[in-house]
PDB file of N, CA and C in Angstrom:
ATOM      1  N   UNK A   1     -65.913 -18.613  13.681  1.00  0.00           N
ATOM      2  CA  UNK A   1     -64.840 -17.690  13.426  1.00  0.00           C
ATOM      3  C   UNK A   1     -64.128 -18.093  12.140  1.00  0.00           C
ATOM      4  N   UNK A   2     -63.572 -17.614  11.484  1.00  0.00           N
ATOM      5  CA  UNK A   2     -63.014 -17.275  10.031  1.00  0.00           C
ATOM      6  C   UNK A   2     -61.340 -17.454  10.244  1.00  0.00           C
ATOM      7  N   UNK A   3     -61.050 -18.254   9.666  1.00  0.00           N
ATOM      8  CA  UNK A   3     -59.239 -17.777  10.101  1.00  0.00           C
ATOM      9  C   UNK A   3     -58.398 -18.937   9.293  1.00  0.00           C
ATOM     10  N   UNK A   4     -57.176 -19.329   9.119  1.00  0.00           N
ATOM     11  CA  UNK A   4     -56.682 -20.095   8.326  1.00  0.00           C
ATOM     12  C   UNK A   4     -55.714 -21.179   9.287  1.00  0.00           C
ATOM     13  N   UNK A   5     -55.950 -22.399   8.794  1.00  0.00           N
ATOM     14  CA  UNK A   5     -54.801 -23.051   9.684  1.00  0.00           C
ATOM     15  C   UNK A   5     -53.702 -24.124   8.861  1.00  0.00           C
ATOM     16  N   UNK A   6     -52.637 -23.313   9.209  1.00  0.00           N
ATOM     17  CA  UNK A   6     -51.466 -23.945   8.357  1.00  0.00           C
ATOM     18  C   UNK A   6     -50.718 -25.063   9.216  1.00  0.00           C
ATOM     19  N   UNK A   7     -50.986 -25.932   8.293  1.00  0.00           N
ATOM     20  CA  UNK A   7     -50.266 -27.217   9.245  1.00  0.00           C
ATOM     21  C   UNK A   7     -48.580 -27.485   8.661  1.00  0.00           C
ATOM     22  N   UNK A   8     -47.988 -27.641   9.027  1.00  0.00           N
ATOM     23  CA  UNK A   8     -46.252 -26.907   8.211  1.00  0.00           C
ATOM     24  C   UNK A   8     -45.437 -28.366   9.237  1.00  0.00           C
ATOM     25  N   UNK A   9     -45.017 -29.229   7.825  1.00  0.00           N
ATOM     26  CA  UNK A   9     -44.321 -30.095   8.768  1.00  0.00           C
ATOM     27  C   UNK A   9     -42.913 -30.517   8.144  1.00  0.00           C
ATOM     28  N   UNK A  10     -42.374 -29.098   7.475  1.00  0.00           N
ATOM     29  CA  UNK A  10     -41.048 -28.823   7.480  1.00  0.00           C
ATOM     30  C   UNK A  10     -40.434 -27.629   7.506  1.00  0.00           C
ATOM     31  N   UNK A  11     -38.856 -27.771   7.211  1.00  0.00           N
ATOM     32  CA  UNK A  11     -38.385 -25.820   7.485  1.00  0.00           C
ATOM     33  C   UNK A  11     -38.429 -25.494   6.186  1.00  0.00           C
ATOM     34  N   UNK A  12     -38.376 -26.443   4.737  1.00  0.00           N
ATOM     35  CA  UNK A  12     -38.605 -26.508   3.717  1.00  0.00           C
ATOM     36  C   UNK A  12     -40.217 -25.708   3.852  1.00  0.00           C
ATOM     37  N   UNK A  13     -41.337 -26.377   4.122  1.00  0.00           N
ATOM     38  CA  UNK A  13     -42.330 -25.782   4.117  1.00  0.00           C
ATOM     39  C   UNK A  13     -42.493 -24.337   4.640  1.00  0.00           C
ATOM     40  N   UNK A  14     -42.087 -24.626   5.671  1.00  0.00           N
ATOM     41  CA  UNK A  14     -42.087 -23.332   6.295  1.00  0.00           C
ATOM     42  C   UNK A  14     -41.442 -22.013   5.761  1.00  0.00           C
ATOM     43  N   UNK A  15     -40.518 -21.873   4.943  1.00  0.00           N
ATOM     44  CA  UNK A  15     -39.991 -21.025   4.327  1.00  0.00           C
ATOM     45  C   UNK A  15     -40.933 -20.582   3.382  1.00  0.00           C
ATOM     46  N   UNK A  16     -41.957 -21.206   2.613  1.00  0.00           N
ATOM     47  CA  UNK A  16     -42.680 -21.126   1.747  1.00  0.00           C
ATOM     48  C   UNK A  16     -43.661 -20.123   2.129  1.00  0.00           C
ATOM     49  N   UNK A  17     -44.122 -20.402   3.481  1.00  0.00           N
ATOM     50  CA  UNK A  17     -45.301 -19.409   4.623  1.00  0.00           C
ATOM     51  C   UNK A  17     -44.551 -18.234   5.396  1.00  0.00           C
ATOM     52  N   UNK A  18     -43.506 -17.977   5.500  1.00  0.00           N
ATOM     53  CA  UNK A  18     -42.999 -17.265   6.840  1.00  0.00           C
ATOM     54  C   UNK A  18     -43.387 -15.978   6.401  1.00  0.00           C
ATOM     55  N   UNK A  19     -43.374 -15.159   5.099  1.00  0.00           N
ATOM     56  CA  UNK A  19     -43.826 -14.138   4.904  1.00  0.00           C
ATOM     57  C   UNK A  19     -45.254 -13.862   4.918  1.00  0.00           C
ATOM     58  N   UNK A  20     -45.752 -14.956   4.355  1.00  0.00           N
ATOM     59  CA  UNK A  20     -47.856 -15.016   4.553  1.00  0.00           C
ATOM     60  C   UNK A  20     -48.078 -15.100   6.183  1.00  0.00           C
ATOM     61  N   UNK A  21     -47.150 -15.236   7.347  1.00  0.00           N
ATOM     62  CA  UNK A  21     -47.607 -15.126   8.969  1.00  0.00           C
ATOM     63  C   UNK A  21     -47.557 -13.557   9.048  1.00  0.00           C
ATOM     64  N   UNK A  22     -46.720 -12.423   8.294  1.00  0.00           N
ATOM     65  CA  UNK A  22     -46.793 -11.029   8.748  1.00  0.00           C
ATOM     66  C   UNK A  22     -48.262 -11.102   8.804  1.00  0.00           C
ATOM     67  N   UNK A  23     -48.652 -11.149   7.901  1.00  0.00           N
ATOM     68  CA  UNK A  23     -50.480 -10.440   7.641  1.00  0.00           C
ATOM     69  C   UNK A  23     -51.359 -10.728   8.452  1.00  0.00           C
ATOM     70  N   UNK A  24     -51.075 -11.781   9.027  1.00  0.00           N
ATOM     71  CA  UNK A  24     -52.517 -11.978  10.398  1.00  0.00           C
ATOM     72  C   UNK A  24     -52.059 -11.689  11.940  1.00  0.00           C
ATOM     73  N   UNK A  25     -53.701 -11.311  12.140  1.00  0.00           N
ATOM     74  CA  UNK A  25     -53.461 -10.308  13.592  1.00  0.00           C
ATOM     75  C   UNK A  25     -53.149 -10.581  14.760  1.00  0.00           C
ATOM     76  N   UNK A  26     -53.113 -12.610  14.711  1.00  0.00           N
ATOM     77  CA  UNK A  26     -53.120 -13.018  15.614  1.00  0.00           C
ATOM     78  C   UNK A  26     -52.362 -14.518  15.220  1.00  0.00           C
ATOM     79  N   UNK A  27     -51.683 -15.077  15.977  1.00  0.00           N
ATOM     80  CA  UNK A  27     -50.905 -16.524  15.809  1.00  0.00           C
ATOM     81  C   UNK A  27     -51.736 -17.050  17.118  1.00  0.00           C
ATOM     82  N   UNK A  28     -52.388 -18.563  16.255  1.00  0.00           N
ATOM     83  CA  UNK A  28     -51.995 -19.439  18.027  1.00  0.00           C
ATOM     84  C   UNK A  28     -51.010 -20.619  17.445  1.00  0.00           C
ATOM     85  N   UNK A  29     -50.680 -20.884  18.577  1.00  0.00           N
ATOM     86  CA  UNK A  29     -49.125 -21.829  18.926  1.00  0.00           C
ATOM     87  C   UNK A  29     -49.614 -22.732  19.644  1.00  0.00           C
ATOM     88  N   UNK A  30     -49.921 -24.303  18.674  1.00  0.00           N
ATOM     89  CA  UNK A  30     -50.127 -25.326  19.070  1.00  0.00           C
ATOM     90  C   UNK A  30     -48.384 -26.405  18.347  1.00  0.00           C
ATOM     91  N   UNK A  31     -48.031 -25.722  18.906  1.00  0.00           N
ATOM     92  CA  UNK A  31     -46.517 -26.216  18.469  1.00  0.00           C
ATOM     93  C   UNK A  31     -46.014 -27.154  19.018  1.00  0.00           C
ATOM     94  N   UNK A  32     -45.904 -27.507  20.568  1.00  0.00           N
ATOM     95  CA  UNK A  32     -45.457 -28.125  21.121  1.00  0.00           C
ATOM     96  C   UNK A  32     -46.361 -28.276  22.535  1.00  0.00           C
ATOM     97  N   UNK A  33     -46.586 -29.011  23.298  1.00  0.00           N
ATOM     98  CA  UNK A  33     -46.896 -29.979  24.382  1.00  0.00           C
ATOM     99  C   UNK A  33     -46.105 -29.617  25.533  1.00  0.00           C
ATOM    100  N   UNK A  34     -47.021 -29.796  26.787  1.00  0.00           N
ATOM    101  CA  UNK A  34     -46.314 -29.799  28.442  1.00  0.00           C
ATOM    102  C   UNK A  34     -45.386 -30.869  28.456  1.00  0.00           C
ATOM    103  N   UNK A  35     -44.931 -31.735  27.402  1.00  0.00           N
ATOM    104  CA  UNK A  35     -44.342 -32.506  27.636  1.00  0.00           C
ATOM    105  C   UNK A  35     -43.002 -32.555  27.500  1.00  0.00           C
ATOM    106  N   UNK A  36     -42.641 -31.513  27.067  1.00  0.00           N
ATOM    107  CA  UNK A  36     -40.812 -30.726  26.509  1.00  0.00           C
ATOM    108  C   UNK A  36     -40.479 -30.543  27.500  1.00  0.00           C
ATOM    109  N   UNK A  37     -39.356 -31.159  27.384  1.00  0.00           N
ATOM    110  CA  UNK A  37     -38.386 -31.250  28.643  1.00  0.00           C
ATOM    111  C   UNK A  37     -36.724 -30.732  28.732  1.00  0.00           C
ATOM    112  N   UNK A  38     -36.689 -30.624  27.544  1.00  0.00           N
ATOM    113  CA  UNK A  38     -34.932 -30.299  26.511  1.00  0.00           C
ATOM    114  C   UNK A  38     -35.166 -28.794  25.829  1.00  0.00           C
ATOM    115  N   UNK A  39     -33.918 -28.599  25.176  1.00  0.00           N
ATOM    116  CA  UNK A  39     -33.785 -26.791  24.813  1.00  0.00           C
ATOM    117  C   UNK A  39     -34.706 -28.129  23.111  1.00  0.00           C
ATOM    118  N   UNK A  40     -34.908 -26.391  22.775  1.00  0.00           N
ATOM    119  CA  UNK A  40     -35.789 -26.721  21.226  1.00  0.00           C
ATOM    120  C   UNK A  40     -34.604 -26.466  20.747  1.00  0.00           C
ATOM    121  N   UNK A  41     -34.526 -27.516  19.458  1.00  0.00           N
ATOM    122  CA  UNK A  41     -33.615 -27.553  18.336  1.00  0.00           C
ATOM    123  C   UNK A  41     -34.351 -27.675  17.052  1.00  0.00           C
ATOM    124  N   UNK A  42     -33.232 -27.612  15.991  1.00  0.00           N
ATOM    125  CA  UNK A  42     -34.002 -27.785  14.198  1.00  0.00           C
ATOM    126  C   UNK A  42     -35.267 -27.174  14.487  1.00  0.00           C
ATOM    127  N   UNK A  43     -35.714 -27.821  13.596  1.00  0.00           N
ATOM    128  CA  UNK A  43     -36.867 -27.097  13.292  1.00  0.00           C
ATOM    129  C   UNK A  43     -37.710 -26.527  13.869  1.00  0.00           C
ATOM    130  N   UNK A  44     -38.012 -26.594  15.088  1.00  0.00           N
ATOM    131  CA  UNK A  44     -39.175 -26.471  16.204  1.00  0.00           C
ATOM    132  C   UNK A  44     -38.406 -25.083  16.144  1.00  0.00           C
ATOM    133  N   UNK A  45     -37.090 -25.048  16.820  1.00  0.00           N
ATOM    134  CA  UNK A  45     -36.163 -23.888  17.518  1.00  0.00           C
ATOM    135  C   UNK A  45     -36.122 -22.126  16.006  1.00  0.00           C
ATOM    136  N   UNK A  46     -36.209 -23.077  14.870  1.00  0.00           N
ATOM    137  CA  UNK A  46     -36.450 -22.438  13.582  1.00  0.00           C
ATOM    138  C   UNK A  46     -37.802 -21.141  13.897  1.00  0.00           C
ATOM    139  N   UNK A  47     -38.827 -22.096  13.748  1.00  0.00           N
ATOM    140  CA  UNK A  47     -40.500 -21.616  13.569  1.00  0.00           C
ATOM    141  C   UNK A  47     -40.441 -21.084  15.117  1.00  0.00           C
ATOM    142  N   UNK A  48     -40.167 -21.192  15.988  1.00  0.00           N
ATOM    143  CA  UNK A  48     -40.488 -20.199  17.738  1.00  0.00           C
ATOM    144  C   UNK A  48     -39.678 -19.081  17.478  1.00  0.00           C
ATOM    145  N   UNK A  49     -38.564 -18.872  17.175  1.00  0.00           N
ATOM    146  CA  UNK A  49     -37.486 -18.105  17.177  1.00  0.00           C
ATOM    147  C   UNK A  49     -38.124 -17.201  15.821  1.00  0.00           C
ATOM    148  N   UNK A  50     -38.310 -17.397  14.339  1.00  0.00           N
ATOM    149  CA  UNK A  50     -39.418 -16.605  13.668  1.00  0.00           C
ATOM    150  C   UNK A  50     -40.294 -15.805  14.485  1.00  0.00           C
ATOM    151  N   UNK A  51     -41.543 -16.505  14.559  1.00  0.00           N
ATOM    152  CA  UNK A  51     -42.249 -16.258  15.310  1.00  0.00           C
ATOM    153  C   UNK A  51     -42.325 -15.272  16.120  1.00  0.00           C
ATOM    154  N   UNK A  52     -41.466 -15.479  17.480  1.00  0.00           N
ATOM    155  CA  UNK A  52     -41.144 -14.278  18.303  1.00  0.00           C
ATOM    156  C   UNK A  52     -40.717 -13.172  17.799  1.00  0.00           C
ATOM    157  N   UNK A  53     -40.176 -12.986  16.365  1.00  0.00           N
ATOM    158  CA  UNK A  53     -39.490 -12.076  15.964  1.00  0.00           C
ATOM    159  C   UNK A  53     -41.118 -10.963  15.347  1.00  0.00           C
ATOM    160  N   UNK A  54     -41.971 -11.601  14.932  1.00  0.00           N
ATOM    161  CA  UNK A  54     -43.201 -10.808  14.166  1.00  0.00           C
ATOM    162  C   UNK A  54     -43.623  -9.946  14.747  1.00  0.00           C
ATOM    163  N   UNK A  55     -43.402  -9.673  16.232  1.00  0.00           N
ATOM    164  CA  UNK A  55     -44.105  -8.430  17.287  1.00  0.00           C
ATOM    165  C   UNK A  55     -45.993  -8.645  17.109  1.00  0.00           C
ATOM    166  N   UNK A  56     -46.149 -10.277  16.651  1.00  0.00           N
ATOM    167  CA  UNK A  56     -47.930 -10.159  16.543  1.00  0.00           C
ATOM    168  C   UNK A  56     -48.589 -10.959  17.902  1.00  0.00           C
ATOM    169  N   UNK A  57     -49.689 -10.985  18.475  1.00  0.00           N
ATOM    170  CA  UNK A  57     -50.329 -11.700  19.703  1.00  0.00           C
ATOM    171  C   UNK A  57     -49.948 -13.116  19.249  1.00  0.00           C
ATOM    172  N   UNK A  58     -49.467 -13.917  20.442  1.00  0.00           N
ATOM    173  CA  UNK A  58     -49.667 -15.327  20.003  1.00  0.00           C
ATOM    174  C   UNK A  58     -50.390 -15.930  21.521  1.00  0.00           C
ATOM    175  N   UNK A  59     -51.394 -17.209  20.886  1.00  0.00           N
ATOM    176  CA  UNK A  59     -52.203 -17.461  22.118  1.00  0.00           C
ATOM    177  C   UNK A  59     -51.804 -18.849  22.006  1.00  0.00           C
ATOM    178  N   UNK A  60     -51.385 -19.323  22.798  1.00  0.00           N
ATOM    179  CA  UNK A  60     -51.096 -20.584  23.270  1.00  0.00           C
ATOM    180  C   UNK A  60     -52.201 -21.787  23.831  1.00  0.00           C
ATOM    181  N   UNK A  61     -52.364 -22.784  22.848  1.00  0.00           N
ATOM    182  CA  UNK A  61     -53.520 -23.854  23.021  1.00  0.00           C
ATOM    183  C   UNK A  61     -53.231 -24.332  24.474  1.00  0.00           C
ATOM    184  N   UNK A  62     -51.783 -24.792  24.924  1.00  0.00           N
ATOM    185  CA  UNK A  62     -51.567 -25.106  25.757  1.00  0.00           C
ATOM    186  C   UNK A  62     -50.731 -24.552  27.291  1.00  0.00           C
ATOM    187  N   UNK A  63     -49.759 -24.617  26.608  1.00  0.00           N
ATOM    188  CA  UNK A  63     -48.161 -23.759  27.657  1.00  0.00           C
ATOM    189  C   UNK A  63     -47.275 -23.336  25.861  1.00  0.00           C
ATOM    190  N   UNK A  64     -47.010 -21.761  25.741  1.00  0.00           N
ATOM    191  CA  UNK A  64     -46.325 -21.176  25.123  1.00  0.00           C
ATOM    192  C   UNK A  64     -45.371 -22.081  24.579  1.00  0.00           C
ATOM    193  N   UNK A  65     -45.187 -22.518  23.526  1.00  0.00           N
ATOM    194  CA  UNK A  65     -44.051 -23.689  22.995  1.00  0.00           C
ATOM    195  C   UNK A  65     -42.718 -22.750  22.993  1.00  0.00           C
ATOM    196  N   UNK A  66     -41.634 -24.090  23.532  1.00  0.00           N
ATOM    197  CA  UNK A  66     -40.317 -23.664  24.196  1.00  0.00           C
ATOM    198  C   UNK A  66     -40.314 -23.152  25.597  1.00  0.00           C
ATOM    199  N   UNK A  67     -41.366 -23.358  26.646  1.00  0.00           N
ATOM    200  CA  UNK A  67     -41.086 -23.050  27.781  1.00  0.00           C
ATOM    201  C   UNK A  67     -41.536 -24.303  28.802  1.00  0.00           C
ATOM    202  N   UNK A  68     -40.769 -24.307  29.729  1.00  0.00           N
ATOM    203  CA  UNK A  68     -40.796 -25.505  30.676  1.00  0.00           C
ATOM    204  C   UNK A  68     -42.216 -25.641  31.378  1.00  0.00           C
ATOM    205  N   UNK A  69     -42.718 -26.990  31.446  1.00  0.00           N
ATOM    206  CA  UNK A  69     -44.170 -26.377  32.027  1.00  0.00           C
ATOM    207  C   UNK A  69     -43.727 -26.487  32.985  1.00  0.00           C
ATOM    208  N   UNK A  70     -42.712 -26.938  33.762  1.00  0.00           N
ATOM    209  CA  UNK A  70     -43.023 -26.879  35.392  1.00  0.00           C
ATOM    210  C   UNK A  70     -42.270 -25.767  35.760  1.00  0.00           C
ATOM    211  N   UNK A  71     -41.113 -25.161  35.366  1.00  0.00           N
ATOM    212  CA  UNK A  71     -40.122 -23.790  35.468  1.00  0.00           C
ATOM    213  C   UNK A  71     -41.083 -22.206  34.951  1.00  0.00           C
ATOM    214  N   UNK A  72     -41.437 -23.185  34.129  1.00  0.00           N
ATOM    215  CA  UNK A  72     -41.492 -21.567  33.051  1.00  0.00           C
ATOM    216  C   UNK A  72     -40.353 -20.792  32.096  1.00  0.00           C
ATOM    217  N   UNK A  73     -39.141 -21.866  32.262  1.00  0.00           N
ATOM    218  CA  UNK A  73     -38.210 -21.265  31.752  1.00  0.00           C
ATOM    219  C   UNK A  73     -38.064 -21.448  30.608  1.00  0.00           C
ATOM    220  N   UNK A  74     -37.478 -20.618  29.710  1.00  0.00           N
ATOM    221  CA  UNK A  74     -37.375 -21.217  27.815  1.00  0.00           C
ATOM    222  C   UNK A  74     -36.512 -22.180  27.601  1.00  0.00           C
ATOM    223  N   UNK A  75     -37.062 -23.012  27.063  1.00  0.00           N
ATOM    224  CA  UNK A  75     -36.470 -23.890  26.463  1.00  0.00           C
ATOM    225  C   UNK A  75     -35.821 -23.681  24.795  1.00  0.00           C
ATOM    226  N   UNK A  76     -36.427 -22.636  24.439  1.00  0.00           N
ATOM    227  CA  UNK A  76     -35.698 -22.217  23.027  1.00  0.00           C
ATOM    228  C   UNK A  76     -35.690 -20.585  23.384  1.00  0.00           C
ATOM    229  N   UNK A  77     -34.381 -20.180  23.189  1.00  0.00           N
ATOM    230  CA  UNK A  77     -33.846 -18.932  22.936  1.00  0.00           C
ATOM    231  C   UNK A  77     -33.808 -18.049  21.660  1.00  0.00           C
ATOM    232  N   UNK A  78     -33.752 -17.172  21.666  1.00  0.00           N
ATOM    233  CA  UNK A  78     -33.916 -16.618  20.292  1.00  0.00           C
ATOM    234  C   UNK A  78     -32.680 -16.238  20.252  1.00  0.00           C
ATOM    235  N   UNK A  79     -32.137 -16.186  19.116  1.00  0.00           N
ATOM    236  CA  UNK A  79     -30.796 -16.221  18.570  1.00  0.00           C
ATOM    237  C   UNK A  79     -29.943 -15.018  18.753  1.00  0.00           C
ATOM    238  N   UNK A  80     -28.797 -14.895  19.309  1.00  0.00           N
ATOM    239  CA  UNK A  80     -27.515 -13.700  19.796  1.00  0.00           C
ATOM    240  C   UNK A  80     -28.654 -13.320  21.295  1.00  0.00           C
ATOM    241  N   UNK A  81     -29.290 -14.138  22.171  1.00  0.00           N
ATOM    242  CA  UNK A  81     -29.455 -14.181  23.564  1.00  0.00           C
ATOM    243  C   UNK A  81     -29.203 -14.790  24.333  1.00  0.00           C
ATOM    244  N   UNK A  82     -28.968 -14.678  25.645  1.00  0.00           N
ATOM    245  CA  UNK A  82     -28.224 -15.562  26.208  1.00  0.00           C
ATOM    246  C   UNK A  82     -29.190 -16.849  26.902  1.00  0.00           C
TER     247      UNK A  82
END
């Protein structure tokens, strides 16, 4: 399969890409680990909260980053939600 993988390990960086994520048809989200246990902050809370905003498929390597693996509940909110 054909596809690009951006490895982004700041919000500095990330600002640089956030407009080059509109164009593809599909995101996967190897962002974060079953191992999050706390709300997402900085940067992590930055790039999920983007993200969710693109309306594009995202497939998750593992458990959806920002959600509890044992709840299911979010751990990062998207911004003016409760």
């Amino acid at each position: 399969m054909k596809g690009d993988v951006l490895s982004i390990s700041s919000s500095i960086e990330y600002q640089r890409v956030k407009k080059e994520l509109e164009k593809f048809d599909l995101l996967i989200d190897g962002i974060l680990g079953t191992g999050l246990d706390a709300e997402v902050r900085g940067y992590y809370r930055e790039v999920i909260n983007h993200l969710n905003t693109l309306q594009k498929p995202i497939v998750a390597i593992d458990i959806p980053s920002g959600l509890d693996a044992t709840t299911g509940k979010p751990l990062a909110r998207r911004s003016g939600l409760p």
